[in-house]
C-alpha atoms as a PDB file:
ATOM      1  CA  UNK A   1     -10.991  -3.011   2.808  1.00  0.00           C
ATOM      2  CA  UNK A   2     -11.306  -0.854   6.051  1.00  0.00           C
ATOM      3  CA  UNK A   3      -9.959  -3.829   8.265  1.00  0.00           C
ATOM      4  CA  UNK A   4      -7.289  -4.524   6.062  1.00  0.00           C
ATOM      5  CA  UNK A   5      -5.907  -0.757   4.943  1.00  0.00           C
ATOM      6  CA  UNK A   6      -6.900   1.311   8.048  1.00  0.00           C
ATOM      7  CA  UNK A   7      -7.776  -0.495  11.370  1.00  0.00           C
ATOM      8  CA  UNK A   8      -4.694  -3.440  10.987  1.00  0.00           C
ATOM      9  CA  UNK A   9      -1.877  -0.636  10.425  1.00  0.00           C
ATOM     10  CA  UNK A  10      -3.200   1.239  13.406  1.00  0.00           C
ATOM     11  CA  UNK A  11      -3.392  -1.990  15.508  1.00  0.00           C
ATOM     12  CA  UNK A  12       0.219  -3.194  14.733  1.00  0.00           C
ATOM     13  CA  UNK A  13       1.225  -0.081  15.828  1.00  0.00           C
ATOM     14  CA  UNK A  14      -0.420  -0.060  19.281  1.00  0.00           C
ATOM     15  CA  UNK A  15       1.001  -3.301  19.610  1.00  0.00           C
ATOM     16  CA  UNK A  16       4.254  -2.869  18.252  1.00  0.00           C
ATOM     17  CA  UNK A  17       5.045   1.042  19.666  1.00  0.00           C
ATOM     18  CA  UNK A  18       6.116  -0.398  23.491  1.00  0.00           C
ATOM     19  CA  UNK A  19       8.426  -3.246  21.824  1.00  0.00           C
ATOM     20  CA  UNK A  20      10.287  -0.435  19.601  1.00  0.00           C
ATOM     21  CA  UNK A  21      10.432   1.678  22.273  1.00  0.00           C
ATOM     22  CA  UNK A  22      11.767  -1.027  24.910  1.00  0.00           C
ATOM     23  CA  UNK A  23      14.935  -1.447  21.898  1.00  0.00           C
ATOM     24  CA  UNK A  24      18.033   0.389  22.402  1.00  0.00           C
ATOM     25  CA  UNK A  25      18.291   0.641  18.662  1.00  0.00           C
ATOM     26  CA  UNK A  26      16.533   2.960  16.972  1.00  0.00           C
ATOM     27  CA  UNK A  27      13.176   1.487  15.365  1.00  0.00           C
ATOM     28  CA  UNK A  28      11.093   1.945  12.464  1.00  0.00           C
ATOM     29  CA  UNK A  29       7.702   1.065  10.676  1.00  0.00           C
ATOM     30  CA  UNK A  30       6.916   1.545   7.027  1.00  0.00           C
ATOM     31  CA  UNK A  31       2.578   2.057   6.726  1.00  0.00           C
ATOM     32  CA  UNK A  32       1.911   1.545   3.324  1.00  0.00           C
ATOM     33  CA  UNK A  33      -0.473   3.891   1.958  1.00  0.00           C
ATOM     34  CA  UNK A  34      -1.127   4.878  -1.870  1.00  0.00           C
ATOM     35  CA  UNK A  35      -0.891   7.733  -4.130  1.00  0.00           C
ATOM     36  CA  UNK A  36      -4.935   7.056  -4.358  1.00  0.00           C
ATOM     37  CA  UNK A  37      -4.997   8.648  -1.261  1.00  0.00           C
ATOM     38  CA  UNK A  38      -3.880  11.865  -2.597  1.00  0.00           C
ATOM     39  CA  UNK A  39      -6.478  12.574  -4.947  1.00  0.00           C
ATOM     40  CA  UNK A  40     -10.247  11.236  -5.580  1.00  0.00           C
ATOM     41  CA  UNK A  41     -11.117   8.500  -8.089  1.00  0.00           C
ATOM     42  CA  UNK A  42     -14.613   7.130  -9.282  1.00  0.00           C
ATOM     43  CA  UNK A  43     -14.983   3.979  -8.018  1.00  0.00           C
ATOM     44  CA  UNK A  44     -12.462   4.166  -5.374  1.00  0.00           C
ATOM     45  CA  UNK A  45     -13.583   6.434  -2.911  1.00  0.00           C
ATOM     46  CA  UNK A  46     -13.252   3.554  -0.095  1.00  0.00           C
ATOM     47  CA  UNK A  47     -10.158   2.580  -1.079  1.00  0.00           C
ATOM     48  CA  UNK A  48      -9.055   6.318  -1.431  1.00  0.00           C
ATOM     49  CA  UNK A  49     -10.260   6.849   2.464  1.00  0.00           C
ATOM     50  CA  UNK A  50      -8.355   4.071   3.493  1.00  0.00           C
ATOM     51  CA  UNK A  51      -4.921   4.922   2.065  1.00  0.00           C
ATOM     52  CA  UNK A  52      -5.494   8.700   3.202  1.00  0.00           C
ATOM     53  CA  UNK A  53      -5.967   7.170   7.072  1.00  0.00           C
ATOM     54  CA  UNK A  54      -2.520   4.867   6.412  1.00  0.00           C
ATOM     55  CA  UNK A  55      -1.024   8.058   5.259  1.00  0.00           C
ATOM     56  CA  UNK A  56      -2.176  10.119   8.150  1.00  0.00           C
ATOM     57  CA  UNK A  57      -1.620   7.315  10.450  1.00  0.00           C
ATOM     58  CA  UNK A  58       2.054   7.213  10.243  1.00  0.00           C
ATOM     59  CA  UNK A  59       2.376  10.896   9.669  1.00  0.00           C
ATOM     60  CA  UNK A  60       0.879  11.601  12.645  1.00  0.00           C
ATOM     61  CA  UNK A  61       2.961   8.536  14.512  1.00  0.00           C
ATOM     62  CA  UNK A  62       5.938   9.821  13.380  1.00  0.00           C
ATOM     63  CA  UNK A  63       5.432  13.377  15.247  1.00  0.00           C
ATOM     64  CA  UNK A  64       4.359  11.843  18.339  1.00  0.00           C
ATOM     65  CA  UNK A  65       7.240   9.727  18.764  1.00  0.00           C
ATOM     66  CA  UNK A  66      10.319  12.279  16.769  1.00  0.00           C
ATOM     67  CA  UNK A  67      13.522  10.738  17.589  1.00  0.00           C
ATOM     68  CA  UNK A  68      12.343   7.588  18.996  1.00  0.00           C
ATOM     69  CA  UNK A  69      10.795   5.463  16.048  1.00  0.00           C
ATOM     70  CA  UNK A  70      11.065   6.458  12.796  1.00  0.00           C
ATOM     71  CA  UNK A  71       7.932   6.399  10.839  1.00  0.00           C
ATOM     72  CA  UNK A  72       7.398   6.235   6.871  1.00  0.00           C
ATOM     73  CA  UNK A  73       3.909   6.345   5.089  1.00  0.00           C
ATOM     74  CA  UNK A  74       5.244   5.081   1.599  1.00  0.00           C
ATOM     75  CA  UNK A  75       2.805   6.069  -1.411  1.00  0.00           C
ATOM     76  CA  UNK A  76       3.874   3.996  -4.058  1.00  0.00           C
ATOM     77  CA  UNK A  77       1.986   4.821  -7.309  1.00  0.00           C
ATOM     78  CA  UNK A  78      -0.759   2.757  -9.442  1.00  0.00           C
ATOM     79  CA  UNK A  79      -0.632  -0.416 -10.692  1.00  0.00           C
ATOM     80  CA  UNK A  80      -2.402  -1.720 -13.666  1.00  0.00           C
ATOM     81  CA  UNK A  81      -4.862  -4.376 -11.887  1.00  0.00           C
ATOM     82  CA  UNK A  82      -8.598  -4.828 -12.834  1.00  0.00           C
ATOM     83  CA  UNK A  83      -9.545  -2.208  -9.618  1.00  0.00           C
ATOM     84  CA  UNK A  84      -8.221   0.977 -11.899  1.00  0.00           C
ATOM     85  CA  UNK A  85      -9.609  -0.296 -15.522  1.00  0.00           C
ATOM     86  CA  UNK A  86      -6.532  -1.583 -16.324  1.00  0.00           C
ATOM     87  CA  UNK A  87      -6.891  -5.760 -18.177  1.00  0.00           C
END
């Protein structure tokens, strides 16, 4: 869950943030994070840590490079799945 919510975001963007930059469009990258992120569950507190780092990931992105790539940490809200008691 840690590779695959937090470390992969932050790699694409190391590997991605010289190739948007190098454009002479403006760029962009969507991190997608979740409203988990925002507040604590039972059961979830991995998951919850891992959406909070996508969130802070591209906030933080998106002040470090202002005007030059446009970053977006969407937080789309639950889905009924198995992982949130929902059959």
């Amino acid at each position: 869950m840690v590779a695959v919510n937090a470390v992969h975001p932050a790699y694409l963007a190391k590997v991605m943030i010289d190739k948007l930059l190098a454009r002479k469009e403006k760029s962009a990258m969507i991190v997608t994070a979740s409203v988990a992120g925002l507040r604590s569950m039972a059961g979830n507190t991995i998951y919850g840590c891992t959406k909070t780092f996508a969130t802070f990931l591209g906030e933080g992105l998106s002040f470090e490079y202002k005007g030059k790539i446009d970053f977006l940490a969407w937080q789309p809200g639950y889905v009924h799945t198995k992982m949130v008691g929902f059959k």
